[in-house]
C-alpha atoms as a PDB file:
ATOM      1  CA  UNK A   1     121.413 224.597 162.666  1.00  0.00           C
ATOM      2  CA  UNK A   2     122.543 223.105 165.869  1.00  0.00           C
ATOM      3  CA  UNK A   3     126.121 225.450 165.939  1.00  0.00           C
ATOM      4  CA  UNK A   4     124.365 228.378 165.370  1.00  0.00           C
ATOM      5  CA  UNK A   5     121.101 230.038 166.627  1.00  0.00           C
ATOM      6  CA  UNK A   6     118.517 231.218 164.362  1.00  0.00           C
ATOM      7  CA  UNK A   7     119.310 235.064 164.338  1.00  0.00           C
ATOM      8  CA  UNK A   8     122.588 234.113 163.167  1.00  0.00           C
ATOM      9  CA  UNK A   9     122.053 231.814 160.696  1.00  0.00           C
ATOM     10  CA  UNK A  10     119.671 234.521 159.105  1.00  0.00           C
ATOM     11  CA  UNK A  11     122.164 237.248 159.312  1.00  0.00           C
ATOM     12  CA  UNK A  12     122.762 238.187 155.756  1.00  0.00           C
ATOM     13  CA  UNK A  13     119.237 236.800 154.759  1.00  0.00           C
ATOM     14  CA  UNK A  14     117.282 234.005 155.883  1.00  0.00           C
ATOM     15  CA  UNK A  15     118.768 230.504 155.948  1.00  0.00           C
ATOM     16  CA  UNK A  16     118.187 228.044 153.097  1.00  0.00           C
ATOM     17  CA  UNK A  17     119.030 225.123 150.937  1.00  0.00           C
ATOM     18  CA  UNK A  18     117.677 224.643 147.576  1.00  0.00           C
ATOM     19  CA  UNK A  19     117.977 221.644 145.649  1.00  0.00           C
ATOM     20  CA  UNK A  20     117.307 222.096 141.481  1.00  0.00           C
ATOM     21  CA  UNK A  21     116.184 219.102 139.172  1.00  0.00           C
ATOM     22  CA  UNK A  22     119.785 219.257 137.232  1.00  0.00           C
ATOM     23  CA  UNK A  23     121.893 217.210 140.403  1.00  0.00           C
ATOM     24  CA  UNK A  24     122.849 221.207 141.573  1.00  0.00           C
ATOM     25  CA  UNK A  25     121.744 223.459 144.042  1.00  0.00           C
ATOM     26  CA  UNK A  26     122.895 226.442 146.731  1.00  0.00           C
ATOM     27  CA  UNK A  27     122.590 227.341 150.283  1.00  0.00           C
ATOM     28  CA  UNK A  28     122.841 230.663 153.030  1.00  0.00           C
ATOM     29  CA  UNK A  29     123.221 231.442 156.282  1.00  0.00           C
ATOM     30  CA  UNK A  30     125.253 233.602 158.316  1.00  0.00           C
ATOM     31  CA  UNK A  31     127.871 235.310 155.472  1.00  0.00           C
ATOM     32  CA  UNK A  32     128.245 231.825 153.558  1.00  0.00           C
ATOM     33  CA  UNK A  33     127.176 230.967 150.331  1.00  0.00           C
ATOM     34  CA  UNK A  34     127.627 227.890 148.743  1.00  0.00           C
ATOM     35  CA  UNK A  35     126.676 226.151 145.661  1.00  0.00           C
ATOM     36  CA  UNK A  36     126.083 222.114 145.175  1.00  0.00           C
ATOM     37  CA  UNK A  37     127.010 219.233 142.973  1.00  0.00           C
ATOM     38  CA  UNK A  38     124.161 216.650 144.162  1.00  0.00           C
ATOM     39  CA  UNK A  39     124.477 212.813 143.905  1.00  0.00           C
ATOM     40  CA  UNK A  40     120.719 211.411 144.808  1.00  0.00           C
ATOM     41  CA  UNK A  41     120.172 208.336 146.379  1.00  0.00           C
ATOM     42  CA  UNK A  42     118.082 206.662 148.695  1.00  0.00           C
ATOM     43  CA  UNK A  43     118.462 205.829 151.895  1.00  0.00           C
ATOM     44  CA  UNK A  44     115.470 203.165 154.163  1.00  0.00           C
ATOM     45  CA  UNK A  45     113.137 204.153 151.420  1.00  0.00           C
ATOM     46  CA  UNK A  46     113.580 207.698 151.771  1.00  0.00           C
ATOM     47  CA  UNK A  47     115.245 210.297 149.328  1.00  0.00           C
ATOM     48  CA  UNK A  48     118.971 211.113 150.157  1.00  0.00           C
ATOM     49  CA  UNK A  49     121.408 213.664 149.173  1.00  0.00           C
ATOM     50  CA  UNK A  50     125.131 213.337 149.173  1.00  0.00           C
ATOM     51  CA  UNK A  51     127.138 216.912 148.087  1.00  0.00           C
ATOM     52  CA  UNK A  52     130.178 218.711 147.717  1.00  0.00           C
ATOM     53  CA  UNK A  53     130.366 222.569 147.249  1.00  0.00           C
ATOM     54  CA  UNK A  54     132.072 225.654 146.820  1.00  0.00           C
ATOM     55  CA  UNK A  55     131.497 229.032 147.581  1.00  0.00           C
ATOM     56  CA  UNK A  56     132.668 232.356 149.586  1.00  0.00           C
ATOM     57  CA  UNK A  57     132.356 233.552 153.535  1.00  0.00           C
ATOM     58  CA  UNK A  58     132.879 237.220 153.902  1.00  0.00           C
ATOM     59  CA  UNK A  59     134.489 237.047 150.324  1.00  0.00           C
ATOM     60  CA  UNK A  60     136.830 234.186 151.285  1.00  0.00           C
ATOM     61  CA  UNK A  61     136.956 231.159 148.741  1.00  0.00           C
ATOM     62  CA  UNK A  62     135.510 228.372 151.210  1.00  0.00           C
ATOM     63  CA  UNK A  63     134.220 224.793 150.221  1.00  0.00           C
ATOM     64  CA  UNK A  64     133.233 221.357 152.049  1.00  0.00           C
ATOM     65  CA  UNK A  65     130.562 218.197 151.383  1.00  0.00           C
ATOM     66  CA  UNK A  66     127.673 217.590 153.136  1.00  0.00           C
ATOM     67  CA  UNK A  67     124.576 215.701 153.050  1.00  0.00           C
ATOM     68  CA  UNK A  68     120.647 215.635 153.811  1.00  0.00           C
ATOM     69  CA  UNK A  69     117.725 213.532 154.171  1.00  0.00           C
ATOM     70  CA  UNK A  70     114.447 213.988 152.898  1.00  0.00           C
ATOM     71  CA  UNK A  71     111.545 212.847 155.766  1.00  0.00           C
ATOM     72  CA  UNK A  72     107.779 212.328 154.601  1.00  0.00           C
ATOM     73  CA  UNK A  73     106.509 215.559 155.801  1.00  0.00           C
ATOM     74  CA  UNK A  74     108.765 216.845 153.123  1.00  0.00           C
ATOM     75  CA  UNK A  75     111.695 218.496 156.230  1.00  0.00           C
ATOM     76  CA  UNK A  76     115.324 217.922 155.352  1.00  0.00           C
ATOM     77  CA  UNK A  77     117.878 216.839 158.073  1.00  0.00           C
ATOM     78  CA  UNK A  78     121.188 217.066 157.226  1.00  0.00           C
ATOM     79  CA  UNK A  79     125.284 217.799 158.110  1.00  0.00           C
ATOM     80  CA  UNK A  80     127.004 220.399 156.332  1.00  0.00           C
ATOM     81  CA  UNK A  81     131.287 220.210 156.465  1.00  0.00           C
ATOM     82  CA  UNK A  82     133.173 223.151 155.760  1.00  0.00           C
ATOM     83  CA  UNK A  83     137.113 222.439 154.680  1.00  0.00           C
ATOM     84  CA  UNK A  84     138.835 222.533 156.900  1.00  0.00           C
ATOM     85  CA  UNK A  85     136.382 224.638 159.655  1.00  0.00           C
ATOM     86  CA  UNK A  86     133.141 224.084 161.250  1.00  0.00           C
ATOM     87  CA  UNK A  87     130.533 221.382 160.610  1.00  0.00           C
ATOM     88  CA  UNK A  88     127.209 221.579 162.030  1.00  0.00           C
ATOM     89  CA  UNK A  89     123.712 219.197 161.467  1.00  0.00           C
ATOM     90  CA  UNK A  90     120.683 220.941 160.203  1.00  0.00           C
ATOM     91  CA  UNK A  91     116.801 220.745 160.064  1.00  0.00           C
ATOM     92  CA  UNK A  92     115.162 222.800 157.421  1.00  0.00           C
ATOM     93  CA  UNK A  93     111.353 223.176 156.831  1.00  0.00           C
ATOM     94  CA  UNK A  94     109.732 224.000 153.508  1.00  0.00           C
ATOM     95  CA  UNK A  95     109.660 226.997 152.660  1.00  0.00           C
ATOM     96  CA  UNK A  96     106.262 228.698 152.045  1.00  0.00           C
ATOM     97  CA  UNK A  97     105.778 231.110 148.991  1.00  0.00           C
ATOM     98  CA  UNK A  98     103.725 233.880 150.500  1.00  0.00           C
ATOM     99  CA  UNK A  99     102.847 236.000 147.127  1.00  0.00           C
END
């Protein structure tokens, strides 16, 4: 996340965003968690996300919009608004099931 260094944003557990078939998903970094409502799109030929959420920060109510892009080498690159508070772009990687 460019606002936030790495140790940070995997603070409480390590940073993610998930994105589930049914136009929903959720997110974490830092103390904030936040779930999705997902409008899909597309954007040069390229999948795109637009979003709105809700969820808490260190048990406070929070909520915001954001949105993401989905490259061909499968990476996301995105902005994420919180209400009101911070905003900050993002680049997030696959994540690699290691069972």
């Amino acid at each position: 996340m460019a606002n936030w260094d790495q140790d940070a944003v995997d603070l409480a557990e390590p940073g993610f965003i998930k994105f589930t078939k049914n136009s929903a998903g959720e997110f974490g970094f830092i103390a904030l968690r936040g779930w999705m409502d997902c409008r899909w799109t597309e954007r040069d030929g390229h999948p795109f996300v637009e979003f709105s959420w809700e969820g808490h920060d260190e048990g406070d109510q929070v909520s915001g919009r954001g949105w993401a892009a989905l490259a061909e080498n499968g990476s996301l690159t995105g902005r994420l608004f919180i209400h009101l508070g911070d905003d900050s772009g993002f680049h997030a990687t696959p994540f690699e099931d290691r069972r």
